[in-house]
C-alpha atoms as a PDB file:
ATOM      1  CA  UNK A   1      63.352 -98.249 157.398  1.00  0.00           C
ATOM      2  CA  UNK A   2      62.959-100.207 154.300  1.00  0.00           C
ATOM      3  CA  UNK A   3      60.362 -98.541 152.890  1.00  0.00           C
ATOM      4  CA  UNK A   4      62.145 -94.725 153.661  1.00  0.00           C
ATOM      5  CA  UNK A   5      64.865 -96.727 152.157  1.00  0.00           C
ATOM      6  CA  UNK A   6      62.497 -97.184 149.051  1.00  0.00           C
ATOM      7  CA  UNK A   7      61.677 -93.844 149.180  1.00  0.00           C
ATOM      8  CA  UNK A   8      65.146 -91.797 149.038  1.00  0.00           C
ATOM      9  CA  UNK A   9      65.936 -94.522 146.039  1.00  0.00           C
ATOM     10  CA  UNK A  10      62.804 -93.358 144.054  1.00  0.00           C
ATOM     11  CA  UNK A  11      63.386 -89.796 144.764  1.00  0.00           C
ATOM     12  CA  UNK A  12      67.170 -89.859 143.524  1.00  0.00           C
ATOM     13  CA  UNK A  13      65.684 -91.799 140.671  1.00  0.00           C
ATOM     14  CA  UNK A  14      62.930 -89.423 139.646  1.00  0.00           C
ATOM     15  CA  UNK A  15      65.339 -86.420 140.135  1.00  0.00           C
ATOM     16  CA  UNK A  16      68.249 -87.227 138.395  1.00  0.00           C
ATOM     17  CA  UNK A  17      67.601 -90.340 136.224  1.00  0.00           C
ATOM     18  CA  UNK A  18      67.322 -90.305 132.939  1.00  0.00           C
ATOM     19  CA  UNK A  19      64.370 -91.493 130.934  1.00  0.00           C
ATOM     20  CA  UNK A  20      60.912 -91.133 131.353  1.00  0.00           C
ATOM     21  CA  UNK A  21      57.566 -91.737 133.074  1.00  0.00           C
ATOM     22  CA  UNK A  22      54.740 -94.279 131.016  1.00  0.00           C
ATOM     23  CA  UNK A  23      51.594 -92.922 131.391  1.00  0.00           C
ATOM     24  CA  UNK A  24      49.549 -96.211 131.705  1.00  0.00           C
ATOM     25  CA  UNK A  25      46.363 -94.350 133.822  1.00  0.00           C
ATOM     26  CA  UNK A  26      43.097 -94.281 131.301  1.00  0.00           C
ATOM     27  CA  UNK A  27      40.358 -94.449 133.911  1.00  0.00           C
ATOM     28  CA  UNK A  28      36.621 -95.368 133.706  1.00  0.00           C
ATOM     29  CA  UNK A  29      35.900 -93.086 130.418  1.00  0.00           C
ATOM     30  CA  UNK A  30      38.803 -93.158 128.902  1.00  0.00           C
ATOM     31  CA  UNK A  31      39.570 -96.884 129.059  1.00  0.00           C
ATOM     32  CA  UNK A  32      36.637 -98.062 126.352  1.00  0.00           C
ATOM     33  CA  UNK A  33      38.514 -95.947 123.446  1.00  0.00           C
ATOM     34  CA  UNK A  34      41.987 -97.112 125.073  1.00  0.00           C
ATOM     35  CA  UNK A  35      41.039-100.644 124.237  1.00  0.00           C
ATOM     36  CA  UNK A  36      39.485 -99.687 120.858  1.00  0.00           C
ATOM     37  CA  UNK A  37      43.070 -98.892 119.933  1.00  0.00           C
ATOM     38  CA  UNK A  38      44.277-101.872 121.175  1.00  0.00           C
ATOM     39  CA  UNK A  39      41.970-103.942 118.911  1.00  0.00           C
ATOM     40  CA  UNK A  40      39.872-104.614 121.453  1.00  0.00           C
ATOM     41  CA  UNK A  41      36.103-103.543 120.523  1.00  0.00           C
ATOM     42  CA  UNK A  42      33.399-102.618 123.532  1.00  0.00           C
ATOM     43  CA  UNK A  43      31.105-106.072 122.164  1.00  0.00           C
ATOM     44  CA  UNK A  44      33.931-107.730 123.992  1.00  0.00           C
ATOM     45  CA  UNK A  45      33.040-106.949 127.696  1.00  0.00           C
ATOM     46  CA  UNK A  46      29.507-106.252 129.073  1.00  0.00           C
ATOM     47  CA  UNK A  47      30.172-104.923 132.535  1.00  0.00           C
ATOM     48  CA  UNK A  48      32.975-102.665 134.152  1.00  0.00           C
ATOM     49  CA  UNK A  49      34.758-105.506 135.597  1.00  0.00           C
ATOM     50  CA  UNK A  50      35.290-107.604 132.193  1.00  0.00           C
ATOM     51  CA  UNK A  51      36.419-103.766 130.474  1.00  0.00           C
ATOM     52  CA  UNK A  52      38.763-103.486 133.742  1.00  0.00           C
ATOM     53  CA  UNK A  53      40.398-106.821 133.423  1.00  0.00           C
ATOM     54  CA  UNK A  54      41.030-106.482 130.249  1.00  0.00           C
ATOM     55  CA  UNK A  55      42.821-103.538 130.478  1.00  0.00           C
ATOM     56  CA  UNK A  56      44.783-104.819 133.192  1.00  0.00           C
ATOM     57  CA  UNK A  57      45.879-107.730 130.626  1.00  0.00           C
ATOM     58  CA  UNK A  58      46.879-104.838 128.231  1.00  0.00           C
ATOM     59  CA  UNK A  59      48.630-103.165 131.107  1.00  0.00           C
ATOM     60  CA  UNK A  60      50.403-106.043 132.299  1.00  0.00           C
ATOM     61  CA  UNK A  61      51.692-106.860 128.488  1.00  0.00           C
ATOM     62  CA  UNK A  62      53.202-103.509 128.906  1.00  0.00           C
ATOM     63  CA  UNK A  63      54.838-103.911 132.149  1.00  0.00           C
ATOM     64  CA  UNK A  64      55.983-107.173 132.122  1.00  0.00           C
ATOM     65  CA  UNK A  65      57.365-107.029 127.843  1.00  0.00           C
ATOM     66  CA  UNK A  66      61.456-106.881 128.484  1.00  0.00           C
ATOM     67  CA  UNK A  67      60.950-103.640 126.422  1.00  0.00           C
ATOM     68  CA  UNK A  68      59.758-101.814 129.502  1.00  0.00           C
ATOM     69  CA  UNK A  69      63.172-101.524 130.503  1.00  0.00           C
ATOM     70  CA  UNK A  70      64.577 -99.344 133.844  1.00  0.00           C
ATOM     71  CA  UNK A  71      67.158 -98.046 130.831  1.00  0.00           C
ATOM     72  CA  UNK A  72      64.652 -95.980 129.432  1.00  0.00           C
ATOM     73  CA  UNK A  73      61.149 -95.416 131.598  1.00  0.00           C
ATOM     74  CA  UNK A  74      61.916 -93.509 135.177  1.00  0.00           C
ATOM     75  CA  UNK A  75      58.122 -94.562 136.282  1.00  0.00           C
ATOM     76  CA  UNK A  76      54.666 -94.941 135.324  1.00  0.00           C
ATOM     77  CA  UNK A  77      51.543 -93.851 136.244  1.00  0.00           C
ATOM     78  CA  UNK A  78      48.414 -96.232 137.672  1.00  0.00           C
ATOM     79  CA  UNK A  79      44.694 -95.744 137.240  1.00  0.00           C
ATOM     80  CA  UNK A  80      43.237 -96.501 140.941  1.00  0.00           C
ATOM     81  CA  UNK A  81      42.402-100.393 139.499  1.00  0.00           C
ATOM     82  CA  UNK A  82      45.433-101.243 138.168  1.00  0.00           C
ATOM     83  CA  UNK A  83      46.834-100.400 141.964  1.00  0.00           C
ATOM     84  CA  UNK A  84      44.415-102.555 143.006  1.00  0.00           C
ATOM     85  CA  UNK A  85      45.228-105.507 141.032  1.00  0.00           C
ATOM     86  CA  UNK A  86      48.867-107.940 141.175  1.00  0.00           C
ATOM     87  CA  UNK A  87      51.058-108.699 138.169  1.00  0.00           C
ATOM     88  CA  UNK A  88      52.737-111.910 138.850  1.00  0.00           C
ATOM     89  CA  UNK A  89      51.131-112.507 142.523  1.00  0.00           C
ATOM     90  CA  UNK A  90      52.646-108.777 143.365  1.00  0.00           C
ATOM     91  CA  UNK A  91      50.834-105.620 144.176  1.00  0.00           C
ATOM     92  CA  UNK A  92      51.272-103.855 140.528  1.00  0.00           C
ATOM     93  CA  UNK A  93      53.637-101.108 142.474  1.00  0.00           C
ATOM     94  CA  UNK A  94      55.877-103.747 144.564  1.00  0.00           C
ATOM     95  CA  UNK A  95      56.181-105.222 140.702  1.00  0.00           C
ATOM     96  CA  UNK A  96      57.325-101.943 138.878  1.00  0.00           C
ATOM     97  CA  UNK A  97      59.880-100.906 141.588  1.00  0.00           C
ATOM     98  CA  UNK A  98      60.908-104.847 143.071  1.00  0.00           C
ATOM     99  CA  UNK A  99      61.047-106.669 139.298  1.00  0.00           C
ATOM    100  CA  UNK A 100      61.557-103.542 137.031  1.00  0.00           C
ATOM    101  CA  UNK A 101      63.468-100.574 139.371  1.00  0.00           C
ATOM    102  CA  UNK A 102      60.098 -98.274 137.478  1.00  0.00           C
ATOM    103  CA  UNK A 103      58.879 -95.689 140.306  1.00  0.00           C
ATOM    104  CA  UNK A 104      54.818 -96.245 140.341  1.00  0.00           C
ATOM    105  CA  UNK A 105      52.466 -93.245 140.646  1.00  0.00           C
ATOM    106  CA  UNK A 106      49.016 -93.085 140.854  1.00  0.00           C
ATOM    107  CA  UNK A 107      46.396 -90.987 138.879  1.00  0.00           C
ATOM    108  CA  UNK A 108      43.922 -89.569 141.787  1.00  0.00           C
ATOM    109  CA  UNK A 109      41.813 -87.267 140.105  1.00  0.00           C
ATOM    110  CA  UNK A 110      37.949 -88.004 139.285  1.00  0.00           C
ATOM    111  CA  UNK A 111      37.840 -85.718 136.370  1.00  0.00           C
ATOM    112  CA  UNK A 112      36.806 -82.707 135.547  1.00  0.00           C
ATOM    113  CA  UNK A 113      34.473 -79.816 136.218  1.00  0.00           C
ATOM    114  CA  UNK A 114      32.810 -78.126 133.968  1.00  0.00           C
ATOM    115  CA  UNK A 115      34.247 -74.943 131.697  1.00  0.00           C
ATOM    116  CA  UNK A 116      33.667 -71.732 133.871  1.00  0.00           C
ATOM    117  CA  UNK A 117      36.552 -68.812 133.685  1.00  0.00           C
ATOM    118  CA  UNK A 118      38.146 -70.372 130.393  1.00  0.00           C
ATOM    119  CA  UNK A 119      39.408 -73.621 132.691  1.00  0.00           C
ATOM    120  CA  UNK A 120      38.149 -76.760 133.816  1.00  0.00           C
ATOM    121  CA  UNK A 121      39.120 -77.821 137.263  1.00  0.00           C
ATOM    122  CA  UNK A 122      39.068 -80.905 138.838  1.00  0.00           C
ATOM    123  CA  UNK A 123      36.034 -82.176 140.380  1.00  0.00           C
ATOM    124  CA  UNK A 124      35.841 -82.650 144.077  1.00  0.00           C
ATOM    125  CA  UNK A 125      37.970 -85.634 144.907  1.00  0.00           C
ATOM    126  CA  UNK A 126      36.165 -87.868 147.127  1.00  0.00           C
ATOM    127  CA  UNK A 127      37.683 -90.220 149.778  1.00  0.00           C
ATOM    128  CA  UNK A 128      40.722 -88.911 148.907  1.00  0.00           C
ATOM    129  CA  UNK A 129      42.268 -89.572 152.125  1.00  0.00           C
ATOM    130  CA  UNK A 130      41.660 -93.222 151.846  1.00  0.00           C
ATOM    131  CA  UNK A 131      42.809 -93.198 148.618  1.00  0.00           C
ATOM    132  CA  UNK A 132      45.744 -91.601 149.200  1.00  0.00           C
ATOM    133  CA  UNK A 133      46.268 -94.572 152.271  1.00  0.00           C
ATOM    134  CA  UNK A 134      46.184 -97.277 150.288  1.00  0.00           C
ATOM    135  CA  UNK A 135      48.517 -96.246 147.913  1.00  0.00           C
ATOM    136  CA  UNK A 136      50.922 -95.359 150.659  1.00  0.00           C
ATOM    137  CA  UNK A 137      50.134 -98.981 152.000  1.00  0.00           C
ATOM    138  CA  UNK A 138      50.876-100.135 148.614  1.00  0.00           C
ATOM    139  CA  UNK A 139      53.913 -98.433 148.121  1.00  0.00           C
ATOM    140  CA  UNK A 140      52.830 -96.146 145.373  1.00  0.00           C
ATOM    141  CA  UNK A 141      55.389 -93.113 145.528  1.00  0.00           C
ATOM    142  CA  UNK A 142      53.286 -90.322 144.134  1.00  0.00           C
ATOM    143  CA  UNK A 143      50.017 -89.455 142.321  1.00  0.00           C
ATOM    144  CA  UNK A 144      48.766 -87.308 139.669  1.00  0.00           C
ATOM    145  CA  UNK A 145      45.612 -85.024 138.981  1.00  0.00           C
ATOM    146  CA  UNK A 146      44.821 -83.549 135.669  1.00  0.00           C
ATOM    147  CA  UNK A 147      43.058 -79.837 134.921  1.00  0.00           C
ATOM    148  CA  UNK A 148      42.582 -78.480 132.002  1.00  0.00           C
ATOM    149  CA  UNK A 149      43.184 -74.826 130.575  1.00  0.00           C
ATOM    150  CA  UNK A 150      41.267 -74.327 127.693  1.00  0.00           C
ATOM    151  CA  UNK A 151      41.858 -69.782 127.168  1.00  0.00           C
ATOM    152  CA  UNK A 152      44.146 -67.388 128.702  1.00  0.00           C
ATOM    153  CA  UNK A 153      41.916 -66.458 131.682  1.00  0.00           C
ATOM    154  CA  UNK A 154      44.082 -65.060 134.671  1.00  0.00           C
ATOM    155  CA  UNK A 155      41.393 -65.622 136.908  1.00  0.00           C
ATOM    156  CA  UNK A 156      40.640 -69.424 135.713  1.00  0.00           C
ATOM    157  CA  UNK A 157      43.769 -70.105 135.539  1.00  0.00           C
ATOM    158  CA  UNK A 158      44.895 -68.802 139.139  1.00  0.00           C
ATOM    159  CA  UNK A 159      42.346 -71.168 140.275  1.00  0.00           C
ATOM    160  CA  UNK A 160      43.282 -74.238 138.658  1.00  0.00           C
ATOM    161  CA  UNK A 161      46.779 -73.663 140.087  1.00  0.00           C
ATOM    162  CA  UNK A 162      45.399 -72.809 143.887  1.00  0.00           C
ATOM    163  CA  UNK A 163      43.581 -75.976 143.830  1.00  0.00           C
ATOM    164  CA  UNK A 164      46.072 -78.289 142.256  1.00  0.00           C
ATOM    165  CA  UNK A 165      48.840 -76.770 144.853  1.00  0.00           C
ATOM    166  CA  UNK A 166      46.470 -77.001 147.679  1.00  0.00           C
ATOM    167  CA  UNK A 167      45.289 -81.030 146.709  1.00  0.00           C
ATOM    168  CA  UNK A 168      49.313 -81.502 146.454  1.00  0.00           C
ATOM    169  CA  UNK A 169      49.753 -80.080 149.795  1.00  0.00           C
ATOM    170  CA  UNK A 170      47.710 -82.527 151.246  1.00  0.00           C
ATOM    171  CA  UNK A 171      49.060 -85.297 149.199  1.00  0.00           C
ATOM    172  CA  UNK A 172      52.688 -84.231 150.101  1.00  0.00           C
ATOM    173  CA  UNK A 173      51.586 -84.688 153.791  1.00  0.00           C
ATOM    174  CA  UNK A 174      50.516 -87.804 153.186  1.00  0.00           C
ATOM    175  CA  UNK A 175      54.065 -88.972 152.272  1.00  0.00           C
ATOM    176  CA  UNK A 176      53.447 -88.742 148.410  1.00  0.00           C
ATOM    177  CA  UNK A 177      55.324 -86.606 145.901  1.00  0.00           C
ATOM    178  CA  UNK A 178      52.371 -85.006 143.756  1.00  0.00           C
ATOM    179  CA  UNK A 179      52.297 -84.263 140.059  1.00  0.00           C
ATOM    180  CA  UNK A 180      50.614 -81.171 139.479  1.00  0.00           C
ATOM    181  CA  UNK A 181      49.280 -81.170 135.872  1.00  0.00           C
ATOM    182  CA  UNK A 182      47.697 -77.923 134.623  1.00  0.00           C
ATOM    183  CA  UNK A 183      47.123 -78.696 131.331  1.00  0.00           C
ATOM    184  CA  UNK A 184      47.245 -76.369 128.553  1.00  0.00           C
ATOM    185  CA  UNK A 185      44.871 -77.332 125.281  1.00  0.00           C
ATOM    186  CA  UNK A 186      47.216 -77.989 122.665  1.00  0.00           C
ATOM    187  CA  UNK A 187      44.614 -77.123 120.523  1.00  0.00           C
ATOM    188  CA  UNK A 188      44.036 -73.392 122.479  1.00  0.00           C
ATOM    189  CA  UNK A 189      43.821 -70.469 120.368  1.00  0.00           C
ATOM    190  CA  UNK A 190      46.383 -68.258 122.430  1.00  0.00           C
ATOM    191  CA  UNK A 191      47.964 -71.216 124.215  1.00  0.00           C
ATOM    192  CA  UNK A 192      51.008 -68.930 124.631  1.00  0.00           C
ATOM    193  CA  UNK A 193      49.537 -66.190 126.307  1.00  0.00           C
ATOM    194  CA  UNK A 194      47.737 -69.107 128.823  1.00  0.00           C
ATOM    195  CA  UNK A 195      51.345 -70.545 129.296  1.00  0.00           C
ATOM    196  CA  UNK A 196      52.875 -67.331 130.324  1.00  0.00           C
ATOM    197  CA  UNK A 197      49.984 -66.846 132.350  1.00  0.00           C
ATOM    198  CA  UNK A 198      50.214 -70.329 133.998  1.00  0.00           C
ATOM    199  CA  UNK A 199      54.350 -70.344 134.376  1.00  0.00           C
ATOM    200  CA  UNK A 200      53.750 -67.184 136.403  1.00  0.00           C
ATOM    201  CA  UNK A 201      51.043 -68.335 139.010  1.00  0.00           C
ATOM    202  CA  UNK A 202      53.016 -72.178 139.143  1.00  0.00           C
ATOM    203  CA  UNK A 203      55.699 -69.626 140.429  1.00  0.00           C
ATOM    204  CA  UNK A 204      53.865 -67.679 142.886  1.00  0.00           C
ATOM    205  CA  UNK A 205      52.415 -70.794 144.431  1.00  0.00           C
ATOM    206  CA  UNK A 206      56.014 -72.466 144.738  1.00  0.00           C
ATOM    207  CA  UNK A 207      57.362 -69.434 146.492  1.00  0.00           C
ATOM    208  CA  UNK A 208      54.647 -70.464 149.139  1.00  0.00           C
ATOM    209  CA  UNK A 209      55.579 -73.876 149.795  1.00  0.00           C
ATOM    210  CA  UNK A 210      57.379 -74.616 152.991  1.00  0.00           C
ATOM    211  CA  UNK A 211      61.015 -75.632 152.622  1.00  0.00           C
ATOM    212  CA  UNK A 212      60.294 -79.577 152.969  1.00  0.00           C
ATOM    213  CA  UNK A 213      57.685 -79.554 150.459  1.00  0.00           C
ATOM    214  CA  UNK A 214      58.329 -81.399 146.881  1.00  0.00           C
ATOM    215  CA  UNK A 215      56.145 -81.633 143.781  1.00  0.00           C
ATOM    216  CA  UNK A 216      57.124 -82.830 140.341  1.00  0.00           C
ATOM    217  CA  UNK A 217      54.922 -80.598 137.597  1.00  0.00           C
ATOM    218  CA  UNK A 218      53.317 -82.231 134.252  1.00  0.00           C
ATOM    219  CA  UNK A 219      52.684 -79.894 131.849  1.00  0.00           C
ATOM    220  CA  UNK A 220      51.493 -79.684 127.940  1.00  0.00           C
ATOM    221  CA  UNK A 221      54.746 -78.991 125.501  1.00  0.00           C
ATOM    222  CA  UNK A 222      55.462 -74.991 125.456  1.00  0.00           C
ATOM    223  CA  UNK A 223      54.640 -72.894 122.579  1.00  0.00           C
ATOM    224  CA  UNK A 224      58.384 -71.294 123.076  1.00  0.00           C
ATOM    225  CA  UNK A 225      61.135 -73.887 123.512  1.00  0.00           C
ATOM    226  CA  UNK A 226      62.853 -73.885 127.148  1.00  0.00           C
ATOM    227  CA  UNK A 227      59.997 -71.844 128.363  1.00  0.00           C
ATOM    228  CA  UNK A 228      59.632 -74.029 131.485  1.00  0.00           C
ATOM    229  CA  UNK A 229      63.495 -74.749 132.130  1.00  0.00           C
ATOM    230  CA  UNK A 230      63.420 -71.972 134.666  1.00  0.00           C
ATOM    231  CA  UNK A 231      60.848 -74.295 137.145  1.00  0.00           C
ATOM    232  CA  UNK A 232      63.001 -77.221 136.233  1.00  0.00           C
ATOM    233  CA  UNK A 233      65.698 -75.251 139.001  1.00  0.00           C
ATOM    234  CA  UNK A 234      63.655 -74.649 141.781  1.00  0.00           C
ATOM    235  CA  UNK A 235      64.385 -76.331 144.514  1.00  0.00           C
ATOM    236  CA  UNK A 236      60.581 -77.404 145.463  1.00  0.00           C
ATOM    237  CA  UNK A 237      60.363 -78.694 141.965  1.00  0.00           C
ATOM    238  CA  UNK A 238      61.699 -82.834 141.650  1.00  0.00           C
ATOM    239  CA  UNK A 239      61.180 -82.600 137.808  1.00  0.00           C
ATOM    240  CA  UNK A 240      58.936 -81.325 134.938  1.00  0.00           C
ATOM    241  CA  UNK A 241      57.398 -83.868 132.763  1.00  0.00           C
ATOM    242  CA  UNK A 242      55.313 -83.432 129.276  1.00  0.00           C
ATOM    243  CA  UNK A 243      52.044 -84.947 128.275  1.00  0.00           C
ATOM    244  CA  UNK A 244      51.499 -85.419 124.842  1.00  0.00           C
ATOM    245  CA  UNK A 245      48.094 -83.591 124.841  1.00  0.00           C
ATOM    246  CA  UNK A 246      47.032 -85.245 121.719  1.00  0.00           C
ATOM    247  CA  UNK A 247      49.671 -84.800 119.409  1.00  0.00           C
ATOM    248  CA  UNK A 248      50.858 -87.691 117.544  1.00  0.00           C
ATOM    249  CA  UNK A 249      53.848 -89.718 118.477  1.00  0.00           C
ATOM    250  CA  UNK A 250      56.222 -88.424 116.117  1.00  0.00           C
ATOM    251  CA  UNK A 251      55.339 -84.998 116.550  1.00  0.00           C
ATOM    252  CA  UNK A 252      55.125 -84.864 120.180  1.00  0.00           C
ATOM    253  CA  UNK A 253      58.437 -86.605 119.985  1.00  0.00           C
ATOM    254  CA  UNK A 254      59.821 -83.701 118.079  1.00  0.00           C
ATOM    255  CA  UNK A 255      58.327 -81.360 119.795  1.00  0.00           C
ATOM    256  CA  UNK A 256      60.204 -82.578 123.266  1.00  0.00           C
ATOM    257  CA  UNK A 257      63.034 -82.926 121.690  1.00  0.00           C
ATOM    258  CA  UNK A 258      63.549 -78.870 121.317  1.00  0.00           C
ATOM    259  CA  UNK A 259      63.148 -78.088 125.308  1.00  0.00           C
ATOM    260  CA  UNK A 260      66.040 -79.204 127.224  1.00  0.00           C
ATOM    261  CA  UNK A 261      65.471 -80.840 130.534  1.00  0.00           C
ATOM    262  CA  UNK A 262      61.964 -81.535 129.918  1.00  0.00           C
ATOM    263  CA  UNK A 263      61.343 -85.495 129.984  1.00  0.00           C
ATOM    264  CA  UNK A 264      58.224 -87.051 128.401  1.00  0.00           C
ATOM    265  CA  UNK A 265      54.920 -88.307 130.294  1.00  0.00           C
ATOM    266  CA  UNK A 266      53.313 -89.715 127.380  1.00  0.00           C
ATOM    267  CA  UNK A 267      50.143 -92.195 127.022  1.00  0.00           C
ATOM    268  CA  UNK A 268      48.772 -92.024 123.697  1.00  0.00           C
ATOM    269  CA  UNK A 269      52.198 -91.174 122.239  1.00  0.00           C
ATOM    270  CA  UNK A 270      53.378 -94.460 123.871  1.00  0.00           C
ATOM    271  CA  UNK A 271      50.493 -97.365 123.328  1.00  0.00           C
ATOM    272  CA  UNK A 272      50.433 -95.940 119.653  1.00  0.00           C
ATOM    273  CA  UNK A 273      50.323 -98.913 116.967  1.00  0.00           C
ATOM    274  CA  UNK A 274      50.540-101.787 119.876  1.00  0.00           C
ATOM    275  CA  UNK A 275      47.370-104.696 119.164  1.00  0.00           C
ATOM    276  CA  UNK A 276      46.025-107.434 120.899  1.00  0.00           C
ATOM    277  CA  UNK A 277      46.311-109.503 118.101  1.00  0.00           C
ATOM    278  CA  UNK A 278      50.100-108.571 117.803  1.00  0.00           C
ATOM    279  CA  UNK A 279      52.432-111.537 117.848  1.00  0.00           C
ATOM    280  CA  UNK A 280      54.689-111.177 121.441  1.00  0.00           C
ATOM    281  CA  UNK A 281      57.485-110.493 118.919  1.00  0.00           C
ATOM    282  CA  UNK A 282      55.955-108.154 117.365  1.00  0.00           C
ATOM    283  CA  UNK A 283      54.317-106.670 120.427  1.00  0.00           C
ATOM    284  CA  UNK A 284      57.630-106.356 121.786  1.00  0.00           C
ATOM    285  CA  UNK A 285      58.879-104.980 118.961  1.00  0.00           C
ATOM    286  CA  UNK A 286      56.781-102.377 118.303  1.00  0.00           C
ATOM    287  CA  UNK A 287      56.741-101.066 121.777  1.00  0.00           C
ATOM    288  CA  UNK A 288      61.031-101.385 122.020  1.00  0.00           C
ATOM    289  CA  UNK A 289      60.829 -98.829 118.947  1.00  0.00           C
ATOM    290  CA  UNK A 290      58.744 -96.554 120.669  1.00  0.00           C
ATOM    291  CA  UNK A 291      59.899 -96.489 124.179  1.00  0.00           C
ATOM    292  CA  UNK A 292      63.794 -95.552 122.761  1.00  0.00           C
ATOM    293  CA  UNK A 293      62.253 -92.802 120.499  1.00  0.00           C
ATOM    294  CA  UNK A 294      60.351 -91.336 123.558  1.00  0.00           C
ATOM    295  CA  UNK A 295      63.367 -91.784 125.478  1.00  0.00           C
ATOM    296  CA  UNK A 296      65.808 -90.296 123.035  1.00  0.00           C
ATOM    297  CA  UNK A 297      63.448 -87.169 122.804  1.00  0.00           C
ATOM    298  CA  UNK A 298      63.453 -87.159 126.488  1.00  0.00           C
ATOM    299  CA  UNK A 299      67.050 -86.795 127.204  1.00  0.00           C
ATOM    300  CA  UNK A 300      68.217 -83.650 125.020  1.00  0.00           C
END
């Protein structure tokens, strides 16, 4: 009971609350240049283990500053390690939701496939039933997988949205409330054209979800402001979240700011300017500055 308990709190929370959701999931590749911009230069590890701890001391310096406050972040998304590590002699989800009221997700995708049809889709997910186990074992209370839409291709894009809907299906049934992230290259040359394109086939495939089923959809910042806010009312639909896609964090800041409803689900955007070498105070700082400036772009 306690942990359906958990559950209807996180849901209400993700829903309704206002703030939003820390993107804190670089994975294997991503998680040398991730520490680069934290100060922290590849001579300084020599095997995947040192590179992982280290990020999980970044991560945790995140997490555990009194900056990353319940006020202002809804949840935050894991890589697969930092699941599988403890902050304070807790699982690194029982420590988000028991010390900080944060809803953890976790990042379940392995990457991507190469570009065919103007799209890259995931690559085949492997063990993702044990994956998906553990985190339900841990008390994770969703996940998130990441394709990429690169030209307005109907038939590319139909397929990244077929897959992603049919991965959340089976991470719905799991007991998990899937992020389905289609991603749309900010850098695209008719990135409008993909997004009407995409908007209409994240439609079709919500019309064909049973009445039980929830998802929660991440997608890049629209070309035409609002032009999401009619997914943000269906009733599959638990919210609509932004990635930053690259911009910077000012920009991607304003750019939020002009769609109503939409809530940010920023990484970049949000470890921008923070340093090992940063004093706690200023480390704190820093961060405190950036999480209210996400926040107040995430709440218009």
């Amino acid at each position: 009971m306690k942990n359906r308990e958990r559950y209807i709190a996180q849901l209400n929370r993700m829903h309704s609350g206002k703030g939003f959701i820390a993107a804190l999931d670089q994975s294997g590749g991503s998680t040398p240049k991730a520490l680069a911009q934290y100060g922290i230069e590849e001579s300084s590890f020599t095997n995947d283990e040192e590179m992982y701890t280290l990020v999980h001391e970044m991560r945790t310096r995140i997490i555990k500053s009194p900056a990353f406050d319940r006020e202002y972040i809804l949840g935050a998304i894991l890589f697969e390690n930092t699941m599988d590590r403890k902050i304070d002699e807790q699982w690194t989800a029982d420590y988000l939701w028991e010390k900080k009221n944060i809803v953890p997700f976790l990042k379940v995708d392995k990457g991507l496939a190469d570009l065919a049809n103007g799209v890259q889709l995931m690559k085949p997910i492997a063990n993702l039933d044990e994956l998906l186990t553990r985190a339900v074992e841990k008390n994770v209370f969703g996940t998130k997988m990441r394709s990429v839409i690169k030209e307005a291709n109907t038939t590319g894009i139909r397929e990244v949205v077929e897959q992603q809907f049919a991965v959340g299906l089976q991470i719905f049934e799991k007991g998990l409330i899937p992020i389905i992230e289609p991603e749309v290259d900010i850098y695209s040359a008719d990135k409008e054209k993909s997004e009407e394109i995409l908007k209409e086939e994240i439609k079709k495939q919500l019309n064909l979800l049973g009445k039980e089923v929830k998802v929660m959809l991440k997608l890049s910042i629209p070309t035409v402001n609002d032009f999401y806010k009619e997914l943000m009312s269906d009733p599959h639909v638990v919210r609509v979240v932004a990635l930053s896609g690259g911009y910077g964090q000012d920009e991607a800041n304003a750019k939020l700011s002009q769609n109503h409803g939409l809530i940010a689900s920023f990484s970049r955007a949000l470890s921008e300017g923070l340093s090992a070498g940063q004093s706690d105070a200023d480390f704190n700082s820093k961060l405190g500055n950036t999480i209210k400036e996400i926040y107040a772009a995430s709440i218009t």
